[in-house]
Each structure stands twice: as C-alpha cells, then as structure tokens.
PDB file of N, CA and C in Angstrom:
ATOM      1  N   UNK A   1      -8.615  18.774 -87.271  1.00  0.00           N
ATOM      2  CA  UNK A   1      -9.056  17.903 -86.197  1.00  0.00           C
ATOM      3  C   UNK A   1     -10.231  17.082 -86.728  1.00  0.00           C
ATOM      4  N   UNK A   2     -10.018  15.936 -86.427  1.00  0.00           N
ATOM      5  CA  UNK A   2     -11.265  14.828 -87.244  1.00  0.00           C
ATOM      6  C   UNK A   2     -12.410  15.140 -86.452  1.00  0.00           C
ATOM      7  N   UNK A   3     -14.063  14.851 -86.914  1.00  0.00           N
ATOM      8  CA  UNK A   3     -14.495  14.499 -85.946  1.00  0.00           C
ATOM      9  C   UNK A   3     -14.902  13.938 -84.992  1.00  0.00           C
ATOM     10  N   UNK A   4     -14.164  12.505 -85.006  1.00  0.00           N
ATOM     11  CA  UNK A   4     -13.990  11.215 -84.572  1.00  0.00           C
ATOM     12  C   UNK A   4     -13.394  12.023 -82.694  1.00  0.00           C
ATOM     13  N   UNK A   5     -12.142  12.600 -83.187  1.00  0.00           N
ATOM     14  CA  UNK A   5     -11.320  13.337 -81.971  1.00  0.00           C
ATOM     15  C   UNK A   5     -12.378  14.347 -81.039  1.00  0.00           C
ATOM     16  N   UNK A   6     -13.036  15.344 -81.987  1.00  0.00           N
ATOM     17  CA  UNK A   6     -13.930  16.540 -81.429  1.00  0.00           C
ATOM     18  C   UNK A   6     -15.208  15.440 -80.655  1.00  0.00           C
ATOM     19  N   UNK A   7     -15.494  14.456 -81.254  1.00  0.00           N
ATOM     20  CA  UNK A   7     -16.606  13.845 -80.575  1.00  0.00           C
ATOM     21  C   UNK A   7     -16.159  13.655 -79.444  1.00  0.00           C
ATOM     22  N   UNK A   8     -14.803  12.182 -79.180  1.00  0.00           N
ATOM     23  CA  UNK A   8     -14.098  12.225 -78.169  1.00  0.00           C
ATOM     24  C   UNK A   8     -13.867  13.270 -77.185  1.00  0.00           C
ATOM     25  N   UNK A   9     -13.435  14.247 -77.109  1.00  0.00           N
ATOM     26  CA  UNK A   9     -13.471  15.123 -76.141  1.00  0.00           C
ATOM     27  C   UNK A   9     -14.699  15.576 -75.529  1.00  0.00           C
ATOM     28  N   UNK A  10     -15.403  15.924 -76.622  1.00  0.00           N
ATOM     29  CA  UNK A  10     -17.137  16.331 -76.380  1.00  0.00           C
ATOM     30  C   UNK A  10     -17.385  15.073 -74.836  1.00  0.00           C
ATOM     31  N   UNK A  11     -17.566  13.914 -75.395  1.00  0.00           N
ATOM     32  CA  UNK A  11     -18.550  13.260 -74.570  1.00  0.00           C
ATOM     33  C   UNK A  11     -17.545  12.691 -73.089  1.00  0.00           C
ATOM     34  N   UNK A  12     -15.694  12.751 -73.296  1.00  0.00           N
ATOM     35  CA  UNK A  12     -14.826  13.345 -72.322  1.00  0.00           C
ATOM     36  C   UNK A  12     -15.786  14.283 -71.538  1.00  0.00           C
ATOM     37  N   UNK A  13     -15.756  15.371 -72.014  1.00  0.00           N
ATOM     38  CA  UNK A  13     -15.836  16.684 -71.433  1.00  0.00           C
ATOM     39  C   UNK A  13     -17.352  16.353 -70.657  1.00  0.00           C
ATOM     40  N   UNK A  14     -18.412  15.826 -71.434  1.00  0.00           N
ATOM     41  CA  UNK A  14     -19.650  15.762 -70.823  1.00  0.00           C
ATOM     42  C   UNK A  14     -19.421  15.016 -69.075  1.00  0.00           C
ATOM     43  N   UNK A  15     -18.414  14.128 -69.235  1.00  0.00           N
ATOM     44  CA  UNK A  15     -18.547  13.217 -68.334  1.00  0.00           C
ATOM     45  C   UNK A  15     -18.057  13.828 -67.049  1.00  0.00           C
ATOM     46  N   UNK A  16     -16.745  14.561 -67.505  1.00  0.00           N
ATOM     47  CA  UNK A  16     -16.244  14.458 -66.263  1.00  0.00           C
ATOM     48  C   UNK A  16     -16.840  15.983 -65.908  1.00  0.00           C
ATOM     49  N   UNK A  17     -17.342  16.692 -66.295  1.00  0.00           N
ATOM     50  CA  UNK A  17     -18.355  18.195 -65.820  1.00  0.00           C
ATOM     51  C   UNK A  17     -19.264  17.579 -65.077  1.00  0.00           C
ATOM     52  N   UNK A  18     -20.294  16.494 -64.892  1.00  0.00           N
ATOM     53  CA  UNK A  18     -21.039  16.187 -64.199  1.00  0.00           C
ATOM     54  C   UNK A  18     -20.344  15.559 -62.702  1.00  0.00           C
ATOM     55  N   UNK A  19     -19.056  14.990 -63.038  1.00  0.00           N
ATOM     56  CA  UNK A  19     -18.155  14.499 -61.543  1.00  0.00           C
ATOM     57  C   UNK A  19     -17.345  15.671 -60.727  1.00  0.00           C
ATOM     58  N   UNK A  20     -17.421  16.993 -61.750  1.00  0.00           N
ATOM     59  CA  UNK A  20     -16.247  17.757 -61.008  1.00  0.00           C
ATOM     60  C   UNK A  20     -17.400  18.537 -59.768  1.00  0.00           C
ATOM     61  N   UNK A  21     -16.500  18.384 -58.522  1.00  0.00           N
ATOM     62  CA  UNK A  21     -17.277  18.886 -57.649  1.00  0.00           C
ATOM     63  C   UNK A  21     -17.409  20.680 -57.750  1.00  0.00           C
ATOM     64  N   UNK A  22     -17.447  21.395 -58.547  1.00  0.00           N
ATOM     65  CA  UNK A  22     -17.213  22.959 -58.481  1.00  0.00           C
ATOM     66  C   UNK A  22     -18.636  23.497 -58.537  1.00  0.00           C
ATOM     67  N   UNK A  23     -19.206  24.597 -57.728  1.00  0.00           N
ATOM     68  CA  UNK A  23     -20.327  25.147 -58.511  1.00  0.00           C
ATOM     69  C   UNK A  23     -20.403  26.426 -58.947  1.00  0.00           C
ATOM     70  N   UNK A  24     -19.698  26.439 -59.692  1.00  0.00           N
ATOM     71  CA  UNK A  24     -19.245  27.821 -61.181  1.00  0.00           C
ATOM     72  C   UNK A  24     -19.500  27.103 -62.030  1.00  0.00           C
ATOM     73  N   UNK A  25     -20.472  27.203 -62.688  1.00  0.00           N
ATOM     74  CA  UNK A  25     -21.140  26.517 -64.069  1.00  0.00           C
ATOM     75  C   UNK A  25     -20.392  26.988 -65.072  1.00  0.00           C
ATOM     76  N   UNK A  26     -19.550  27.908 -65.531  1.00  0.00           N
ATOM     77  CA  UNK A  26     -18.788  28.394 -66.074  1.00  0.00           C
ATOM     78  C   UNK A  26     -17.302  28.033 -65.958  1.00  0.00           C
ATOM     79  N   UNK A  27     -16.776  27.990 -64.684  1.00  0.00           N
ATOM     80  CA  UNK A  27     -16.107  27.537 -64.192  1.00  0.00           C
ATOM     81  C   UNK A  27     -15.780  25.680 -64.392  1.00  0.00           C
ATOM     82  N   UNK A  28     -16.893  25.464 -64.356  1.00  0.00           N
ATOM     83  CA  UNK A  28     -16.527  24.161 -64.139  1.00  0.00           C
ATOM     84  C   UNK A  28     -16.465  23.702 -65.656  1.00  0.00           C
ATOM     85  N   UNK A  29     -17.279  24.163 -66.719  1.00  0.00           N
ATOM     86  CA  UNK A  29     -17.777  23.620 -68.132  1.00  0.00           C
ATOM     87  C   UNK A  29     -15.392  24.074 -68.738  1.00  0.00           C
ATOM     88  N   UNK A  30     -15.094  25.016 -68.542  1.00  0.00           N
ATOM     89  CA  UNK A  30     -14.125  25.592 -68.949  1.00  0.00           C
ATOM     90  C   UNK A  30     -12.852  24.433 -68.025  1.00  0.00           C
ATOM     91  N   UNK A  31     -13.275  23.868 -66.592  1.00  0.00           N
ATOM     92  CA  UNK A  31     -11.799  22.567 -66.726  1.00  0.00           C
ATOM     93  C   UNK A  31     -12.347  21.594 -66.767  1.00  0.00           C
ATOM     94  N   UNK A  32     -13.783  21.321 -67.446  1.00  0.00           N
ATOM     95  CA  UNK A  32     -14.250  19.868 -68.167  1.00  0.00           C
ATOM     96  C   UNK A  32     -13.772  19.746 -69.133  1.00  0.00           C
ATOM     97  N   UNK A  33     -13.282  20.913 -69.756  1.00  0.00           N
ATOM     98  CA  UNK A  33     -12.984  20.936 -71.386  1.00  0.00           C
ATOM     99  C   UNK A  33     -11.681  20.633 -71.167  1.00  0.00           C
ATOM    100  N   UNK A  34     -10.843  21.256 -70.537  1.00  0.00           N
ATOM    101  CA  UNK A  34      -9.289  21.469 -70.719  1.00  0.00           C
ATOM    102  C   UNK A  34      -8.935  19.889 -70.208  1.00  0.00           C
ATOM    103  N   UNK A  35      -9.495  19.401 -69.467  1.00  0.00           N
ATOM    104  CA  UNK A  35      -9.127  17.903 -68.594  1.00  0.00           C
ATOM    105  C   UNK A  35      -9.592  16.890 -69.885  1.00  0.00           C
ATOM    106  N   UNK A  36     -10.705  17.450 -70.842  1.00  0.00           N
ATOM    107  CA  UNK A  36     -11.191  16.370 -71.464  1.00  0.00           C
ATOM    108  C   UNK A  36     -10.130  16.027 -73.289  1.00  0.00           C
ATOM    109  N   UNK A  37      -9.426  17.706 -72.933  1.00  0.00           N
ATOM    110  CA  UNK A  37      -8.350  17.385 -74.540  1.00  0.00           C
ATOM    111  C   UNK A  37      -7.429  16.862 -73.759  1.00  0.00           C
ATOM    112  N   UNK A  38      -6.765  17.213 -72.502  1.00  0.00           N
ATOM    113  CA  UNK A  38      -5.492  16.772 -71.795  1.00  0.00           C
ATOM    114  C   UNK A  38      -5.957  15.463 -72.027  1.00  0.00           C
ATOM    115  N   UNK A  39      -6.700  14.367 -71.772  1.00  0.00           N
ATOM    116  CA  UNK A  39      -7.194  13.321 -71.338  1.00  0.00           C
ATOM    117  C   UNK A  39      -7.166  12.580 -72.738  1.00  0.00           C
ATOM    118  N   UNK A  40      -7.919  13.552 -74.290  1.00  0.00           N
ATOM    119  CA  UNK A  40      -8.093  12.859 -75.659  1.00  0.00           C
ATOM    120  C   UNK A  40      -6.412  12.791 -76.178  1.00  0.00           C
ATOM    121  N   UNK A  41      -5.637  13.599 -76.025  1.00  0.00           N
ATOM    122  CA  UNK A  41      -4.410  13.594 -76.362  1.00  0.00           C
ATOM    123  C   UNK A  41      -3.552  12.975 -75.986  1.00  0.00           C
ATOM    124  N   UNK A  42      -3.594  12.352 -74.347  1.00  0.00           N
ATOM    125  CA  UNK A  42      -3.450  10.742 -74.432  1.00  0.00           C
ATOM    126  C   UNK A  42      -3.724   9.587 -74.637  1.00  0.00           C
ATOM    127  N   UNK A  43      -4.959   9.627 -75.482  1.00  0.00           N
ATOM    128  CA  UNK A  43      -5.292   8.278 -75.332  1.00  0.00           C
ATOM    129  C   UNK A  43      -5.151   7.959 -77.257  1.00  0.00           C
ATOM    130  N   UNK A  44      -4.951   9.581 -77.906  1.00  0.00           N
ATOM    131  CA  UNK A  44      -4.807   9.254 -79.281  1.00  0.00           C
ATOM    132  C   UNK A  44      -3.478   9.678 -79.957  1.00  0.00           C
ATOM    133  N   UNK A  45      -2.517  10.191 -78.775  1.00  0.00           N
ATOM    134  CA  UNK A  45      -1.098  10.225 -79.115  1.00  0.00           C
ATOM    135  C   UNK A  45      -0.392   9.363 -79.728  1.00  0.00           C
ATOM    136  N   UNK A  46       0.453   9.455 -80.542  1.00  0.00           N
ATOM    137  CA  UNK A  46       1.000   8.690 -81.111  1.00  0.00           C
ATOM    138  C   UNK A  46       2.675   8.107 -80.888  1.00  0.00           C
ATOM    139  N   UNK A  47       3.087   9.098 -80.176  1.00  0.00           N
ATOM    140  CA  UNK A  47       3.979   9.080 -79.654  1.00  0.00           C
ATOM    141  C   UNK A  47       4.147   8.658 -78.171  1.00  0.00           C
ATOM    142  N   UNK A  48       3.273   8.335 -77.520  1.00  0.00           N
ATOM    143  CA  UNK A  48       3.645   7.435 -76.018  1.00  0.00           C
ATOM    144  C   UNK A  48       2.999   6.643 -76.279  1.00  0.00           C
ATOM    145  N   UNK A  49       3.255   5.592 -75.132  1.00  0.00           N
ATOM    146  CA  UNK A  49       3.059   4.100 -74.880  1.00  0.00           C
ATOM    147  C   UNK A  49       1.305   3.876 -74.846  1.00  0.00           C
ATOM    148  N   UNK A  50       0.775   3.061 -74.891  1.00  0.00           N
ATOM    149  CA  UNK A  50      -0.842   3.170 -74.716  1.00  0.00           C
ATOM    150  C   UNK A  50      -0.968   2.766 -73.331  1.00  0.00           C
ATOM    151  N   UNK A  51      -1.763   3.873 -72.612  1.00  0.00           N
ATOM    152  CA  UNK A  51      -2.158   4.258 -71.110  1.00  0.00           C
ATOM    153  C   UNK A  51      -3.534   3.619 -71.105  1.00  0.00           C
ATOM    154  N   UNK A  52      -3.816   2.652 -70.080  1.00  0.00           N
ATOM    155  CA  UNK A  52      -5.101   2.125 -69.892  1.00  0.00           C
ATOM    156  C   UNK A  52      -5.620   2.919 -69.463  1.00  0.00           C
ATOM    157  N   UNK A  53      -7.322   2.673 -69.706  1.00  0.00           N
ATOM    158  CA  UNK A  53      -8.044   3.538 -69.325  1.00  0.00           C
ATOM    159  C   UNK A  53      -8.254   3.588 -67.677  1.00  0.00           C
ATOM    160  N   UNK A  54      -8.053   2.373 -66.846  1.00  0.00           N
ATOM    161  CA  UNK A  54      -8.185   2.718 -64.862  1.00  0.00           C
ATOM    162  C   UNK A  54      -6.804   3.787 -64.852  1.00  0.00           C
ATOM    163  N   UNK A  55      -5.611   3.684 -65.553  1.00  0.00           N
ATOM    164  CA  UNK A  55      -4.578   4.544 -65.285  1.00  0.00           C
ATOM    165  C   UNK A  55      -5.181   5.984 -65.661  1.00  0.00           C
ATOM    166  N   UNK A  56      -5.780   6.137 -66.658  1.00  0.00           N
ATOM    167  CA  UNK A  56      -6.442   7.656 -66.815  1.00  0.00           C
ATOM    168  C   UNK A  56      -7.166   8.145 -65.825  1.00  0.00           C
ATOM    169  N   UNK A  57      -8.338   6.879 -65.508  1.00  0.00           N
ATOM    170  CA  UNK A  57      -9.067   7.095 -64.347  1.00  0.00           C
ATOM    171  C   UNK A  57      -8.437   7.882 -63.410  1.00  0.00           C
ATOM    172  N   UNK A  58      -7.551   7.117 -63.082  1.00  0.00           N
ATOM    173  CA  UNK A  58      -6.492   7.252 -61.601  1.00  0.00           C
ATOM    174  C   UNK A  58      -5.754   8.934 -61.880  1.00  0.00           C
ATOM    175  N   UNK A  59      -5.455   8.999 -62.702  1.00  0.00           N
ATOM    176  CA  UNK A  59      -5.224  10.509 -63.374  1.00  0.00           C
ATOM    177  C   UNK A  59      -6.120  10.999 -63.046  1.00  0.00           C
ATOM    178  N   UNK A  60      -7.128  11.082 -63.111  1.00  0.00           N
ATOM    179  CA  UNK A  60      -8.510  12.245 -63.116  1.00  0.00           C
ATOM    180  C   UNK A  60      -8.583  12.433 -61.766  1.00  0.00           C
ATOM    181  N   UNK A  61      -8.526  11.305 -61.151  1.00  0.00           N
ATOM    182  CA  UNK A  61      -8.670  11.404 -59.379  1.00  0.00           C
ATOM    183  C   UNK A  61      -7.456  12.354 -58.629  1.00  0.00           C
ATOM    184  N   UNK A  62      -6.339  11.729 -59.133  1.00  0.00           N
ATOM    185  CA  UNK A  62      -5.516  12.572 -58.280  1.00  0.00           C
ATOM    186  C   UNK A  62      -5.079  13.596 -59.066  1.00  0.00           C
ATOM    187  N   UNK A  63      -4.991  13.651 -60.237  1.00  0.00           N
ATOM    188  CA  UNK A  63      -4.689  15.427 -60.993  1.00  0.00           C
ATOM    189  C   UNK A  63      -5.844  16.224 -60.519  1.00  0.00           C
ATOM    190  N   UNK A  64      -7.116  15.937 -60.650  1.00  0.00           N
ATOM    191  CA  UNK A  64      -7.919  16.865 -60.401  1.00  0.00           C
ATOM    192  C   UNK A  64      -9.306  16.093 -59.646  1.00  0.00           C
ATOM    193  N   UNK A  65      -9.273  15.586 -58.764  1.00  0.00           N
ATOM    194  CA  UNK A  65     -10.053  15.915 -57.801  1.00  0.00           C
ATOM    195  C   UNK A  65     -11.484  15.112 -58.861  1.00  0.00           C
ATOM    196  N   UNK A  66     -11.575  14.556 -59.604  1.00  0.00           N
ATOM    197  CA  UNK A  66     -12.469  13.868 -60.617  1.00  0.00           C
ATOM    198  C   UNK A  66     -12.688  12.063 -60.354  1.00  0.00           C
ATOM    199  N   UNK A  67     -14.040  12.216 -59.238  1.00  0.00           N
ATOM    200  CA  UNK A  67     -14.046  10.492 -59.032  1.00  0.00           C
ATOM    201  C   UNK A  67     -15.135   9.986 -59.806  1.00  0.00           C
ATOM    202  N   UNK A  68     -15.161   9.375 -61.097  1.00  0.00           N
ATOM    203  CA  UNK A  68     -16.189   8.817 -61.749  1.00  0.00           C
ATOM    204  C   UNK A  68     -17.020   7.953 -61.177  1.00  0.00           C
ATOM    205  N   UNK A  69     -18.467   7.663 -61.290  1.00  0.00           N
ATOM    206  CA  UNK A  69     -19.061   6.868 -60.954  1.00  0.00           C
ATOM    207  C   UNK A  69     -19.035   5.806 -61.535  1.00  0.00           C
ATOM    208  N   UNK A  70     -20.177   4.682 -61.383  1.00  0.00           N
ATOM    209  CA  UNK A  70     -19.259   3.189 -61.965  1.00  0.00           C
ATOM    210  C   UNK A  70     -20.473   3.590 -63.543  1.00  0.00           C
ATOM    211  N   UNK A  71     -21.675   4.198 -63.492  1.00  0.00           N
ATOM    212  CA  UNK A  71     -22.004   4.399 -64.965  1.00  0.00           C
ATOM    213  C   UNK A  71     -21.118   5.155 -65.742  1.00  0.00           C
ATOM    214  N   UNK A  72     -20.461   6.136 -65.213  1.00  0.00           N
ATOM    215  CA  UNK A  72     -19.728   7.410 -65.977  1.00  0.00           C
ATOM    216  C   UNK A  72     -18.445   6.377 -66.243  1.00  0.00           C
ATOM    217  N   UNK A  73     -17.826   5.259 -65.307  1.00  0.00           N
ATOM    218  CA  UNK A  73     -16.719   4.871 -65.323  1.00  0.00           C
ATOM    219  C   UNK A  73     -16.921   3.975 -66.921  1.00  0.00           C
ATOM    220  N   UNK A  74     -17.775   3.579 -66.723  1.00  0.00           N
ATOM    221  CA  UNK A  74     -18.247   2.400 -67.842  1.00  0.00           C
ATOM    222  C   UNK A  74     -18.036   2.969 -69.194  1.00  0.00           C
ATOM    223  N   UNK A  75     -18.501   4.412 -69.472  1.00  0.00           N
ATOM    224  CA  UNK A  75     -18.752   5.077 -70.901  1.00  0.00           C
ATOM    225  C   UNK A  75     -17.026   5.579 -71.119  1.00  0.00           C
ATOM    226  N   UNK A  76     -16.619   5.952 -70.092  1.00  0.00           N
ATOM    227  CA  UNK A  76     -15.159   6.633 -70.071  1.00  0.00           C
ATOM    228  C   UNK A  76     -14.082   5.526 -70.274  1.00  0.00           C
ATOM    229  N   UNK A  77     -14.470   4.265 -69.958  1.00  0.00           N
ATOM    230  CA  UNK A  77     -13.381   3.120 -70.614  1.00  0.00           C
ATOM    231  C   UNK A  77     -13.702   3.023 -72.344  1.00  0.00           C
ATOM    232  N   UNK A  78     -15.251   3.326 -72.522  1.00  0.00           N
ATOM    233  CA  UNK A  78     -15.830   2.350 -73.878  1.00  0.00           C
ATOM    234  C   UNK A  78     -15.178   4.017 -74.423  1.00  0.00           C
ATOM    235  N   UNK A  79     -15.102   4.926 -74.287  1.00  0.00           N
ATOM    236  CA  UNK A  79     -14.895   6.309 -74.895  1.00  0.00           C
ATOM    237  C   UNK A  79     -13.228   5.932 -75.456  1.00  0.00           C
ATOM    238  N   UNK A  80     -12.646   5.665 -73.966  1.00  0.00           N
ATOM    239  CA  UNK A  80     -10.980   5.713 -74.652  1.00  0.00           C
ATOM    240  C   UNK A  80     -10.849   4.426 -75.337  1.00  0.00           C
ATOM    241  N   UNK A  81     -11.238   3.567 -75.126  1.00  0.00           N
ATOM    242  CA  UNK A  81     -10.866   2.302 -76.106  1.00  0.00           C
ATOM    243  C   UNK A  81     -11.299   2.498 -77.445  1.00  0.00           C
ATOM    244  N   UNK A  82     -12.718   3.019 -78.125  1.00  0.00           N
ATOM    245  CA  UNK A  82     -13.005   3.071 -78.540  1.00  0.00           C
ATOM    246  C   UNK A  82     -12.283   4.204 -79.715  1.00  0.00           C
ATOM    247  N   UNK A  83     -11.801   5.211 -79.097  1.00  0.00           N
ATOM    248  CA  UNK A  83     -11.204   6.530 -79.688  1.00  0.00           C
ATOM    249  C   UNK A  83      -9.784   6.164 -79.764  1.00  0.00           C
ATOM    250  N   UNK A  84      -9.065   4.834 -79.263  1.00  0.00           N
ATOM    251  CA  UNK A  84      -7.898   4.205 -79.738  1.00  0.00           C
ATOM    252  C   UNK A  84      -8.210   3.792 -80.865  1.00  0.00           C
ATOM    253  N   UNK A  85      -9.120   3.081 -81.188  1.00  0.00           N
ATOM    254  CA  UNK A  85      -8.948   2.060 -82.439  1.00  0.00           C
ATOM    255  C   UNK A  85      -9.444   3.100 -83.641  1.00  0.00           C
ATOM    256  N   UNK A  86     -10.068   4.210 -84.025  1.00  0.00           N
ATOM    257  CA  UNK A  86     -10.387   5.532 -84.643  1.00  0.00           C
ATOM    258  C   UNK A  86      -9.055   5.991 -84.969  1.00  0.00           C
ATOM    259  N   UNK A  87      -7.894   6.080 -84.425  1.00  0.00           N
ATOM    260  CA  UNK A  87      -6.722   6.508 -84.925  1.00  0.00           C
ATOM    261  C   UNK A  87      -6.517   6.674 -86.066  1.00  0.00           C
TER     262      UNK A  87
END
C-alpha cells in the first residue's frame, strides 16, 4: 500500500469521524476508518468508472448517516481529486 493511499484514507478517516454523529469514541474512530477505505477504494479503483466527488458525498449521507460541512466538504473534494491524479 503506497503512502500516497494510507495518507488518503488517514485524512478520509479524520474527516468524516468529526461528522459522524456517534458518541463511542471507539466506536466511532473504528466506522471512520472502515467508511474512509470503502470511500479510498473508490476513488483509486481502477476498475470502475470515475465517481465524482458530490456523488461520494451523497454516498456518505445516505450509506451512513455522514453530512459534511461546507469546510470538511471543501478538503473531501481536494482529498479525492487529488488522490485520483496519485494513481
């Protein structure tokens, strides 16, 4: 795993742990993580179509209950665009 990818998820994972409404700090750090590889593995797959980042958005909202704010929204577009062209 590069660390181009591990970063990607990392700062994934940072983002959407601060939006998930849960308070199990444990709980919540453990489906920041799992939402944030589900989330890196589409956006650096190689095998499907390239998914914009409001369509991920829109994923986060209705898979799991994850509404970004418009700062968090801002880093989470520059994150997946950015971790496209890293391929």
């Amino acid at each position: 795993m590069s660390t181009d990818l591990v970063g990607l998820i990392k700062n994934i994972a940072d983002i959407v742990y601060k939006e998930l409404p849960y308070k199990d700090e444990t709980r919540k750090k453990e489906i920041a993580q799992r939402i944030a590889i589900e989330i890196a593995d589409k956006v650096c797959s190689e095998t499907t179509s390239v998914i914009p980042p409001y369509q991920l958005e829109s994923e986060l909202w209705l898979e799991y209950d994850v509404l970004l704010t418009q700062k968090n929204r801002e880093v989470f577009y520059n994150l997946v665009l950015n971790g496209r062209k890293k391929k």
